[in-house]
N, C-alpha and C. Protein backbone atom coordinates (compact mmCIF):
# COMPACT_ATOMS: atom_id res chain seq x y z
N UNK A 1 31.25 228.44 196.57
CA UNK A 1 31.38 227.00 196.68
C UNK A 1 31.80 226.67 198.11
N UNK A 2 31.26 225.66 198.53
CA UNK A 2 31.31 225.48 199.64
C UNK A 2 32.91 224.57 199.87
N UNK A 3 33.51 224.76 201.17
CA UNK A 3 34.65 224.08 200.65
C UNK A 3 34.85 222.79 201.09
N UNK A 4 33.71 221.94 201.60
CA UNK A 4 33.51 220.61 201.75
C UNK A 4 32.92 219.87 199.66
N UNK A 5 32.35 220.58 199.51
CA UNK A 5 32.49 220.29 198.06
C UNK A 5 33.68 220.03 197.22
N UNK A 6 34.77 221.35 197.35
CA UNK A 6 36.18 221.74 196.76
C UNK A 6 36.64 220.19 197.11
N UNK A 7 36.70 220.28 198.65
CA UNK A 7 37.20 218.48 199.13
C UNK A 7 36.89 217.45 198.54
N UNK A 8 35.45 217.42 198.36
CA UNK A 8 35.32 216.04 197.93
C UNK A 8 35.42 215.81 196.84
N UNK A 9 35.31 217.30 195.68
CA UNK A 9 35.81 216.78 194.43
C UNK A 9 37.69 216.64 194.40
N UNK A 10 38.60 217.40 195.16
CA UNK A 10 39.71 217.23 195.05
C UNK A 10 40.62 215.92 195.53
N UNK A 11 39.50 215.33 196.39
CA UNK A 11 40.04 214.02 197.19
C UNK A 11 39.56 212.98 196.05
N UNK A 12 38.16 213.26 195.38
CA UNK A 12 38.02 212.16 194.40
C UNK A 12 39.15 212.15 193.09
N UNK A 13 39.86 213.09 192.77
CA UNK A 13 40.40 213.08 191.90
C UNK A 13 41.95 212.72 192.28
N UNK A 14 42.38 212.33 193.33
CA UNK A 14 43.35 212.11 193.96
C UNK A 14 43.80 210.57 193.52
N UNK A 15 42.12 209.41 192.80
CA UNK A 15 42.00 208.54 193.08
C UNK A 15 41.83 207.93 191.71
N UNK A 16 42.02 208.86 190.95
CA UNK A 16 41.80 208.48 189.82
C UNK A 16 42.68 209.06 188.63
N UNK A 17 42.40 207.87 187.55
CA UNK A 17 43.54 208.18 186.72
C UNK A 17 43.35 209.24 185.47
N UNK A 18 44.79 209.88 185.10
CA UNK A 18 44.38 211.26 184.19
C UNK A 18 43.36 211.22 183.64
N UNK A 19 42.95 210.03 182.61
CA UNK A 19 41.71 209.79 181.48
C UNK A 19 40.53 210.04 182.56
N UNK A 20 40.58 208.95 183.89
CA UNK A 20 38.99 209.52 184.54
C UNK A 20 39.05 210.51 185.11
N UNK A 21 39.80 211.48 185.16
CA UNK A 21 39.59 212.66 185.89
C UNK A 21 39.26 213.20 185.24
N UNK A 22 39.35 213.75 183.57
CA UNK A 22 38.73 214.46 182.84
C UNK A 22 37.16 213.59 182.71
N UNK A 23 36.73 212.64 182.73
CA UNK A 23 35.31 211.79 182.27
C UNK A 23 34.74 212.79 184.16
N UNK A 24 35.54 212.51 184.62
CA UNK A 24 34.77 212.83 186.41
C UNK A 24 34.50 213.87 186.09
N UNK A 25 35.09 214.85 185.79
CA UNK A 25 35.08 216.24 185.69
C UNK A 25 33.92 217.12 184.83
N UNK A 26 33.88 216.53 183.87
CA UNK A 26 33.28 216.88 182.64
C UNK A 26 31.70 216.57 182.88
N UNK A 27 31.37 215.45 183.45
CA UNK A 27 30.51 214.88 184.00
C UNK A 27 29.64 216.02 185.21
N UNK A 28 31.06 215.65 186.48
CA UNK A 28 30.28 216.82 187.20
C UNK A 28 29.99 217.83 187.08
N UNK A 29 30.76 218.51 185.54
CA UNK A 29 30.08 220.09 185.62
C UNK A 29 28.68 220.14 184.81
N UNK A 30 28.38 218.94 184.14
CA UNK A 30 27.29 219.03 183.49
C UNK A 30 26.12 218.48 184.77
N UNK A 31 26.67 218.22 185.94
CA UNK A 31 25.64 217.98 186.82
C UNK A 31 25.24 219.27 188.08
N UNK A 32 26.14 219.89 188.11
CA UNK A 32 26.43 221.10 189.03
C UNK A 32 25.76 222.12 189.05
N UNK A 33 25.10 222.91 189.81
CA UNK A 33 24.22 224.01 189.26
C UNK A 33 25.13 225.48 189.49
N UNK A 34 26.09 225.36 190.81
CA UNK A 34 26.60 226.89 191.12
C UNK A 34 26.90 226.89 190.35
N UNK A 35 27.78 228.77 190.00
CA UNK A 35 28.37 229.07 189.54
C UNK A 35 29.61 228.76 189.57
N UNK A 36 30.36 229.21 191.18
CA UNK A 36 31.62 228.88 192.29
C UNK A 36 31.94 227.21 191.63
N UNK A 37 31.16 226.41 192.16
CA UNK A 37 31.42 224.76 191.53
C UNK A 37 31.91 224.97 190.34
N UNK A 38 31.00 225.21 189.35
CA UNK A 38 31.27 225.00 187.78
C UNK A 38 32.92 225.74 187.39
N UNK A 39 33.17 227.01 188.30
CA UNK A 39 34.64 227.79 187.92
C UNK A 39 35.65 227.26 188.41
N UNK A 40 35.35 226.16 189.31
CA UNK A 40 36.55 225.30 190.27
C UNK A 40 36.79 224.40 189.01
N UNK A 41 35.79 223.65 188.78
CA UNK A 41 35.91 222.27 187.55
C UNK A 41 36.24 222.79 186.06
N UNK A 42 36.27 223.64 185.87
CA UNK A 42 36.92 224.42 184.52
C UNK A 42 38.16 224.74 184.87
N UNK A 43 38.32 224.92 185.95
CA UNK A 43 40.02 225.91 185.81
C UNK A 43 40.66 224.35 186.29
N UNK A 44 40.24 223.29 187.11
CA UNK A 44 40.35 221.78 187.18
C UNK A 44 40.65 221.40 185.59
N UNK A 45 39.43 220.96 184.74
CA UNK A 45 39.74 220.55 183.83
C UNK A 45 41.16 221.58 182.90
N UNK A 46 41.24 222.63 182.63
CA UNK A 46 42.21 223.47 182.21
C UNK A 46 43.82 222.91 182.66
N UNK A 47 43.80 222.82 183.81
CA UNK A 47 45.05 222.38 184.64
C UNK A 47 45.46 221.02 183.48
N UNK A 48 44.23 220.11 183.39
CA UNK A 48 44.32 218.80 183.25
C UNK A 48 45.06 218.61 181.87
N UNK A 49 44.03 219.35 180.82
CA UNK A 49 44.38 219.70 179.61
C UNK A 49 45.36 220.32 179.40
N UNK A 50 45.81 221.21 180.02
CA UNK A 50 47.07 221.82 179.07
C UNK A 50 48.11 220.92 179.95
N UNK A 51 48.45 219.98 180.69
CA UNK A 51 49.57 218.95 181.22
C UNK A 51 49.29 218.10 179.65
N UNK A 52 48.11 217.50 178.98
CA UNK A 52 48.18 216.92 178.06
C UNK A 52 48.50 217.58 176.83
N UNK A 53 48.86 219.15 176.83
CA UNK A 53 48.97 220.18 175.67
C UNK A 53 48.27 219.79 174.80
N UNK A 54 46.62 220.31 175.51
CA UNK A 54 45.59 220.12 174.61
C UNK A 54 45.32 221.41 175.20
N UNK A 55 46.11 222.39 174.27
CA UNK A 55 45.82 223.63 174.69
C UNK A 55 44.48 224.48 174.21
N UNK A 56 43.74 224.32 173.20
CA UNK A 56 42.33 224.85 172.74
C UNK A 56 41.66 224.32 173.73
N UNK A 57 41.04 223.29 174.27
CA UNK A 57 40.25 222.46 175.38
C UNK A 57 40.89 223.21 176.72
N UNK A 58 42.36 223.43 176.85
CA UNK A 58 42.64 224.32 178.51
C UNK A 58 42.09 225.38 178.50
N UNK A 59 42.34 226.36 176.91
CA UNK A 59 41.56 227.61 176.91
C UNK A 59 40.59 228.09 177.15
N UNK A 60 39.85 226.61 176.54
CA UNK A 60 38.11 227.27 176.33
C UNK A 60 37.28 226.66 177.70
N UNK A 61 38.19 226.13 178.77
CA UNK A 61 37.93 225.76 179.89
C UNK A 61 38.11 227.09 180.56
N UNK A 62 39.30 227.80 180.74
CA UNK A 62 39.93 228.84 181.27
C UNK A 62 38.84 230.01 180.84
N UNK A 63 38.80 230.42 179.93
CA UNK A 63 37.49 231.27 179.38
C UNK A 63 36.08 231.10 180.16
N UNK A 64 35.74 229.89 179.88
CA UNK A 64 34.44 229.63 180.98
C UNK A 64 34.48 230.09 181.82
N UNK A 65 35.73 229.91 182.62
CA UNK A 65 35.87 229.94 184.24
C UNK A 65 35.54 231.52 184.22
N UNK A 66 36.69 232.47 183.24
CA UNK A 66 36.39 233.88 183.02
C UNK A 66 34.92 234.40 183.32
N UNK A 67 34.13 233.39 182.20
CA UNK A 67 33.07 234.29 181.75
C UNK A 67 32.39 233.89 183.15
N UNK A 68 32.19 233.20 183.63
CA UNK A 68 31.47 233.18 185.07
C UNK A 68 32.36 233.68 186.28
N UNK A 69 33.05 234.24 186.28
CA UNK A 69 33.89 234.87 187.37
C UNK A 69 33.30 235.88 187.74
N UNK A 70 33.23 236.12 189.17
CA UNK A 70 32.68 237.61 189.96
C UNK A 70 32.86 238.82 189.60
N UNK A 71 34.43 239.01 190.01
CA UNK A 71 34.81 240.03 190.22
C UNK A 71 35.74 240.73 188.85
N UNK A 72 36.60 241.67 188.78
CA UNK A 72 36.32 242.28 187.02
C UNK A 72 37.94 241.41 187.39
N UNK A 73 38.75 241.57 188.77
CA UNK A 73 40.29 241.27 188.90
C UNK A 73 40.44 239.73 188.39
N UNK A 74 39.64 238.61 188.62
CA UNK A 74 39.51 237.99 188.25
C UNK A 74 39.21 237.19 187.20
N UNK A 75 38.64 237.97 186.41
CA UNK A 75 37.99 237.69 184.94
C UNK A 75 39.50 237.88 184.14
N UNK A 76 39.99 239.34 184.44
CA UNK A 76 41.08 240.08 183.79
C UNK A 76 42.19 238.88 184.24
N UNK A 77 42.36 238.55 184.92
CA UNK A 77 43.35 237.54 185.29
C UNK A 77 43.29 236.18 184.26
N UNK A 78 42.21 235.85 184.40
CA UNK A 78 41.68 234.13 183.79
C UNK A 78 41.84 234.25 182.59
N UNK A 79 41.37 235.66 181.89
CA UNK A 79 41.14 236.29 180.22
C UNK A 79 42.60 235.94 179.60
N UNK A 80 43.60 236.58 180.65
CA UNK A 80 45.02 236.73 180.24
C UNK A 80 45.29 235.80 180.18
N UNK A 81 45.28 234.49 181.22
CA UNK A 81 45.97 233.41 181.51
C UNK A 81 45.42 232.18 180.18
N UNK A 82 44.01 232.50 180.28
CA UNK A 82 43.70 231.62 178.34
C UNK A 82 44.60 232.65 177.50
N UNK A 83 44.72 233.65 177.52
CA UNK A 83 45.50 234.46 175.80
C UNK A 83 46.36 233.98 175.98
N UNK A 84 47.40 233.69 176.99
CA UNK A 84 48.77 232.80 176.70
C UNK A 84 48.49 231.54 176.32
N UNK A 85 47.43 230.95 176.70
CA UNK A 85 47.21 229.14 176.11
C UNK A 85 46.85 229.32 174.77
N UNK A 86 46.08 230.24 174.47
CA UNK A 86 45.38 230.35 173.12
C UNK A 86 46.59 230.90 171.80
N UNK A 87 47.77 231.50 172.61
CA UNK A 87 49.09 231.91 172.33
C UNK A 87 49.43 230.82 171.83
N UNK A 88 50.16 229.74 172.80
CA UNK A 88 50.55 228.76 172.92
C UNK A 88 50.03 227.17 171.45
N UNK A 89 48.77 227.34 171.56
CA UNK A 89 47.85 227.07 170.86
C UNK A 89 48.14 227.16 169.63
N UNK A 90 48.34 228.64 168.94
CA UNK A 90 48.62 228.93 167.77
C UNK A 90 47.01 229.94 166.72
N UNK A 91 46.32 229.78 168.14
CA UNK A 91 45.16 230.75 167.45
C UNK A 91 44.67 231.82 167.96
N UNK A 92 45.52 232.52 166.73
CA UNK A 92 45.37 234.17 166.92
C UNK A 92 44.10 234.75 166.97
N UNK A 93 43.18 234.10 166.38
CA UNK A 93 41.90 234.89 165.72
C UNK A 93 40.92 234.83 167.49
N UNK A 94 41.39 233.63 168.39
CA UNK A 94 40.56 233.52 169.73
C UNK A 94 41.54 234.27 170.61
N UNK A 95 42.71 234.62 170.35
CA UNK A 95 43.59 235.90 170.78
C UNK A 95 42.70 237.08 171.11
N UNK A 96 42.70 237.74 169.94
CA UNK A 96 41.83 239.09 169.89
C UNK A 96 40.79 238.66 170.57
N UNK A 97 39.82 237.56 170.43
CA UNK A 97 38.49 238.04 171.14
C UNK A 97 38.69 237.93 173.12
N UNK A 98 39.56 237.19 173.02
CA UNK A 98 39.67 236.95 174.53
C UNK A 98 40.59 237.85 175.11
N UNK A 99 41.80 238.68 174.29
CA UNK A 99 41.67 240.13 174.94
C UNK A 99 41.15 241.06 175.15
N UNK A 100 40.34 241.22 174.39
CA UNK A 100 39.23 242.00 174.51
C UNK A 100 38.15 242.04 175.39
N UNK A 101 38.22 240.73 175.56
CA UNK A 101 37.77 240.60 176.50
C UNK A 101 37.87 241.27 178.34
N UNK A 102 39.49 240.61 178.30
CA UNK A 102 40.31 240.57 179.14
C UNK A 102 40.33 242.86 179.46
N UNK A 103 40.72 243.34 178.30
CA UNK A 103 40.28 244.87 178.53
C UNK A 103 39.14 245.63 178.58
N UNK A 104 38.03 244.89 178.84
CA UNK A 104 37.16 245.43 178.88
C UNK A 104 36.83 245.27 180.50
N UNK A 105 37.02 244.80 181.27
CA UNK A 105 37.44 244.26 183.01
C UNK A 105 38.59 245.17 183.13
N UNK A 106 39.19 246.08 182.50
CA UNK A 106 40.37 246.90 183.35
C UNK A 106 40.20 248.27 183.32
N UNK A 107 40.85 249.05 183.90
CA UNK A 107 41.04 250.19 184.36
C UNK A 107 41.83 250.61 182.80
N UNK A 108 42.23 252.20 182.65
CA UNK A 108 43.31 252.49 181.65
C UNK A 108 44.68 251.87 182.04
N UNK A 109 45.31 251.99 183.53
CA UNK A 109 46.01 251.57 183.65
C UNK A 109 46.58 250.24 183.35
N UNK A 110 45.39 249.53 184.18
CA UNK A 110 45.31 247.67 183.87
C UNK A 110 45.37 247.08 182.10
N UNK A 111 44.87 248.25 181.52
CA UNK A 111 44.27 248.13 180.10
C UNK A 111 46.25 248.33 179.44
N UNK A 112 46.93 249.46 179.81
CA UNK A 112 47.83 249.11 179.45
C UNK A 112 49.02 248.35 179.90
N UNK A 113 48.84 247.72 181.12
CA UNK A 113 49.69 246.72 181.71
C UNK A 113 48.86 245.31 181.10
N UNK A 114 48.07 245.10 180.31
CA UNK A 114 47.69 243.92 179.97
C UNK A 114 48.31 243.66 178.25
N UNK A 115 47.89 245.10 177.48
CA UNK A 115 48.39 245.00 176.92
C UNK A 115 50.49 244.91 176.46
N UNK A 116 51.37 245.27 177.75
CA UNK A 116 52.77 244.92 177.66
C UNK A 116 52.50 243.64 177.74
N UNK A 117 51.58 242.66 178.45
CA UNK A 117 52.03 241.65 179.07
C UNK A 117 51.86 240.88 177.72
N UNK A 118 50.58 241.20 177.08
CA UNK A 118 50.36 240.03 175.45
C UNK A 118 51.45 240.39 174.75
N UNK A 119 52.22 241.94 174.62
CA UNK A 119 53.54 241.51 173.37
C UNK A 119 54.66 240.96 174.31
N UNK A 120 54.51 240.63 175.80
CA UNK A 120 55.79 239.84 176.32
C UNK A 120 55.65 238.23 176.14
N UNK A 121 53.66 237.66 175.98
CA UNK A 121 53.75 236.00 175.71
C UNK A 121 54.06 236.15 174.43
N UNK A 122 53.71 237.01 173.47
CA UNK A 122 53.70 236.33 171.70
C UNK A 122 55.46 236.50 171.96
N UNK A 123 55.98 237.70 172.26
CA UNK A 123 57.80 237.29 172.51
C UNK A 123 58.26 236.03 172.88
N UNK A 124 57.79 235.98 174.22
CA UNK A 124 58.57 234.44 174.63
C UNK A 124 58.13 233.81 173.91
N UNK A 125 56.88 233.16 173.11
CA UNK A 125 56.60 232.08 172.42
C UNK A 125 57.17 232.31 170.91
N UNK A 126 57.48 233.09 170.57
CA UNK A 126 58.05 233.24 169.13
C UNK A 126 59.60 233.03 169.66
N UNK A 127 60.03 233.39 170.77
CA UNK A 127 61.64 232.75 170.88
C UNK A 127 61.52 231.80 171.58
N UNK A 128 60.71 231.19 171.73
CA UNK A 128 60.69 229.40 172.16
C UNK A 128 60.73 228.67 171.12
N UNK A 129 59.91 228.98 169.84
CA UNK A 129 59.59 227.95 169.03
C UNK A 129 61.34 228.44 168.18
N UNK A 130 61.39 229.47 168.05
CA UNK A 130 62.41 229.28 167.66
C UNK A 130 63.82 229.02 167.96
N UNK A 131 63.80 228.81 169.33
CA UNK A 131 64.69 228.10 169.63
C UNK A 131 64.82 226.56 169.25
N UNK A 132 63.44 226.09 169.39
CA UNK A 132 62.93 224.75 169.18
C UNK A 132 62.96 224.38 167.35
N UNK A 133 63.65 225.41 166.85
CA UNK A 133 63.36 225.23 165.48
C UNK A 133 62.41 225.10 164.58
N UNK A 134 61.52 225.69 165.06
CA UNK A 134 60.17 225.64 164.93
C UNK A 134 59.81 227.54 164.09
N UNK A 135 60.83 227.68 162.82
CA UNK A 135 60.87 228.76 161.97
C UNK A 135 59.56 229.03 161.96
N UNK A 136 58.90 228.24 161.30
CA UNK A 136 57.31 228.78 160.34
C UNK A 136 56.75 229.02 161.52
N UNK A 137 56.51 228.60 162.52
CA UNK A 137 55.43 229.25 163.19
C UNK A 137 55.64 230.26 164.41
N UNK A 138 57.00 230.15 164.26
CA UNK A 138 57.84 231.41 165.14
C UNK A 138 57.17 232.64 164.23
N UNK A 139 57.45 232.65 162.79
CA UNK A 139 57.21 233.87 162.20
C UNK A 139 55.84 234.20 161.92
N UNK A 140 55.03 232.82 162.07
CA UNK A 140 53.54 233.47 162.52
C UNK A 140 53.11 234.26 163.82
N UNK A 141 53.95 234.22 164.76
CA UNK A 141 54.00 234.63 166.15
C UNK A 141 54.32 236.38 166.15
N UNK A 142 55.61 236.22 165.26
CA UNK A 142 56.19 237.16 165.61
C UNK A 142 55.60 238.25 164.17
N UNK A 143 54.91 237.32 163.16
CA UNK A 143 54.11 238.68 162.21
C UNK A 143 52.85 239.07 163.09
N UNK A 144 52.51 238.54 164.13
CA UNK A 144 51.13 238.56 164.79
C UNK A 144 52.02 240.29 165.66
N UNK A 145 52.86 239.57 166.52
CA UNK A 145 53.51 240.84 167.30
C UNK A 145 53.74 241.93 166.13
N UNK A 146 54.26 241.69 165.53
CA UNK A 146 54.42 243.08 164.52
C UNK A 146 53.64 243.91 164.50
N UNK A 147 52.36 243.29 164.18
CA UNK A 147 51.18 244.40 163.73
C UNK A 147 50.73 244.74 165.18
N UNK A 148 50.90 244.51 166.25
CA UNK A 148 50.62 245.37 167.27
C UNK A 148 51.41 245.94 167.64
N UNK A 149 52.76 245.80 167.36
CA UNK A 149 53.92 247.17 168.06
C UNK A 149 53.85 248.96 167.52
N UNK A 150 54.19 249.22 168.14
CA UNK A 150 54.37 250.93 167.74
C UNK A 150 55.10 250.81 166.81
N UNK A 151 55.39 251.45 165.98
CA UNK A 151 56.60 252.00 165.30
C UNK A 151 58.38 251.92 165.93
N UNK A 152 58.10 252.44 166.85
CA UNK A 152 59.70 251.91 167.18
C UNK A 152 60.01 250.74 167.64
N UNK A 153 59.35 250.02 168.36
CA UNK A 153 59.44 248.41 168.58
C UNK A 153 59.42 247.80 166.99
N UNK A 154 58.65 248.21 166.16
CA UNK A 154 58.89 247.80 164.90
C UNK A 154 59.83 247.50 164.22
N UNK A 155 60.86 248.57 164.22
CA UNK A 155 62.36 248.71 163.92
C UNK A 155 62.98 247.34 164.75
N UNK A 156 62.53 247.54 165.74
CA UNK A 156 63.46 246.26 166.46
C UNK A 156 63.23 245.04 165.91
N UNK A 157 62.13 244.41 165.78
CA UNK A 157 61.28 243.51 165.01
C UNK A 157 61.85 242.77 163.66
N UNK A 158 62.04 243.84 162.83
CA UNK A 158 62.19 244.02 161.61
C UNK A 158 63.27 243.48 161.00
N UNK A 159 64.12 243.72 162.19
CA UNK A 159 65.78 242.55 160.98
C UNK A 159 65.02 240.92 161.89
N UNK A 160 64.57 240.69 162.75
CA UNK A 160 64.48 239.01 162.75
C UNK A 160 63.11 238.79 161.61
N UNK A 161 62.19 239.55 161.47
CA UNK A 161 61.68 239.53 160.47
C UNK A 161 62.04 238.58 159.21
N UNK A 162 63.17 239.97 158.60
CA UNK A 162 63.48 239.96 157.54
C UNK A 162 64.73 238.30 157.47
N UNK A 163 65.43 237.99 158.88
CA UNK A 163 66.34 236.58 158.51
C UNK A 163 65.41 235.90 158.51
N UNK A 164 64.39 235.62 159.45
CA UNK A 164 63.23 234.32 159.20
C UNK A 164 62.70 234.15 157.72
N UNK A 165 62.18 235.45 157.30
CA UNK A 165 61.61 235.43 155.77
C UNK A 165 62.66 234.51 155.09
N UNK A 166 63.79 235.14 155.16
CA UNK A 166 65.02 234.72 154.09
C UNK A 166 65.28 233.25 154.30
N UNK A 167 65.64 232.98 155.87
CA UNK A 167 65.91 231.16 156.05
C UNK A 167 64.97 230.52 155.51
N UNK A 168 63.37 230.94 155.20
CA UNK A 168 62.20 230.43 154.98
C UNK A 168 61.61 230.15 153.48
N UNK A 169 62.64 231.08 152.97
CA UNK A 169 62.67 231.16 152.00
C UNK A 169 61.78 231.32 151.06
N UNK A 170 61.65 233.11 151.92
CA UNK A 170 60.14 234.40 151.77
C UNK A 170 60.78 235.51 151.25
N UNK A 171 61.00 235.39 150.00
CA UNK A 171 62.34 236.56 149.58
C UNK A 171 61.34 237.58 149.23
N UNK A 172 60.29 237.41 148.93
CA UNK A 172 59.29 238.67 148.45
C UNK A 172 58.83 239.32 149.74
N UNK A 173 58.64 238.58 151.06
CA UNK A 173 58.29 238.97 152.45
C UNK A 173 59.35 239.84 152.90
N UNK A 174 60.45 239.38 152.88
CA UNK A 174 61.67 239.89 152.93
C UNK A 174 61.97 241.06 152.56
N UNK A 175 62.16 240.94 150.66
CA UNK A 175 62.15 242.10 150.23
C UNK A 175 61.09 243.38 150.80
N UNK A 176 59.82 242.56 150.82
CA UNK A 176 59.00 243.97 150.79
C UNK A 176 59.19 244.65 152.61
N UNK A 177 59.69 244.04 153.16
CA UNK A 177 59.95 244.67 155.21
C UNK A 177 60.94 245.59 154.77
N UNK A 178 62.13 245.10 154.00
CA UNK A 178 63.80 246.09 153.49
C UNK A 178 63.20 246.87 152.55
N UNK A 179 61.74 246.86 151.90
CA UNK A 179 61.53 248.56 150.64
C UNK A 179 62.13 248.37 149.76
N UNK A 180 62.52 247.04 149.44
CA UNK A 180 62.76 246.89 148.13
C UNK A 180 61.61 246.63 146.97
């Protein structure tokens, strides 16, 4: 992308209000032919959307940008940065496909530094919401983390588990984590 383009779309949007910047936006990428253009105005619109925590619409902006991205560092970057919105979001099932994504662009190494980094967002977001009091869907977060930890992270897991079940008043969930 040329960066007299970058300008003139970043100066037009300088000028306009949240609602027309997404109509501008949306517009120009359906008029745009690069590639470079179209990954500026997705990761643009993304920005826009998740300030309105319209986090599925930031994602599947952020993804685009992915799937047309050059280079593998980049893709792996954008992949990750939607799995935390798609985190955020609350949908697990576009989780998996967009890590998978996201590891298929890495090295073994990268492959397992991507994977610490997804059980460190479903962490922070399962102790956000529950800070926020936000039980039920903390423990959708944190049954999501479960089934990807090892075994000994499991153990750790397992007594907030088992108080969420109980405050939630999941005594059979409960019971069955304690082997009863």
């Amino acid at each position: 992308m040329t960066a007299r383009e970058k300008k003139e779309i970043e100066d037009k949007l300088k000028l306009l209000s949240p609602f027309l910047k997404l109509e501008f936006l949306e517009k120009k990428l359906k008029q745009t032919e690069t590639f470079d253009v179209k990954r500026f105005i997705h990761l643009k619109l993304a920005e826009l959307y998740e300030e309105k925590r319209m986090f599925i619409e930031a994602a599947r902006n952020i993804e685009n940008a992915a799937d047309i991205a050059i280079t593998f560092r980049e893709k792996r970057e954008e992949y990750m940065k939607c799995l935390k919105i798609y985190i955020k979001a609350g949908d697990f099932q576009k989780t998996d496909i967009v890590f998978a994504k996201a590891l298929s662009c890495g090295n073994e190494e990268e492959k397992k530094k991507m994977k610490e980094e997804r059980k460190e967002y479903l962490r922070e977001e399962a102790e956000r919401l529950e800070k926020e009091g936000k039980n039920n869907n903390a423990l959708k977060v944190y049954e999501v983390l479960f089934r990807i930890l090892n075994e000994e992270e499991k153990i750790k897991l397992k007594e907030k588990l088992i108080f969420l079940y109980e405050k939630l008043g999941k005594i059979r969930e409960a019971n069955s984590l304690k082997g009863i």
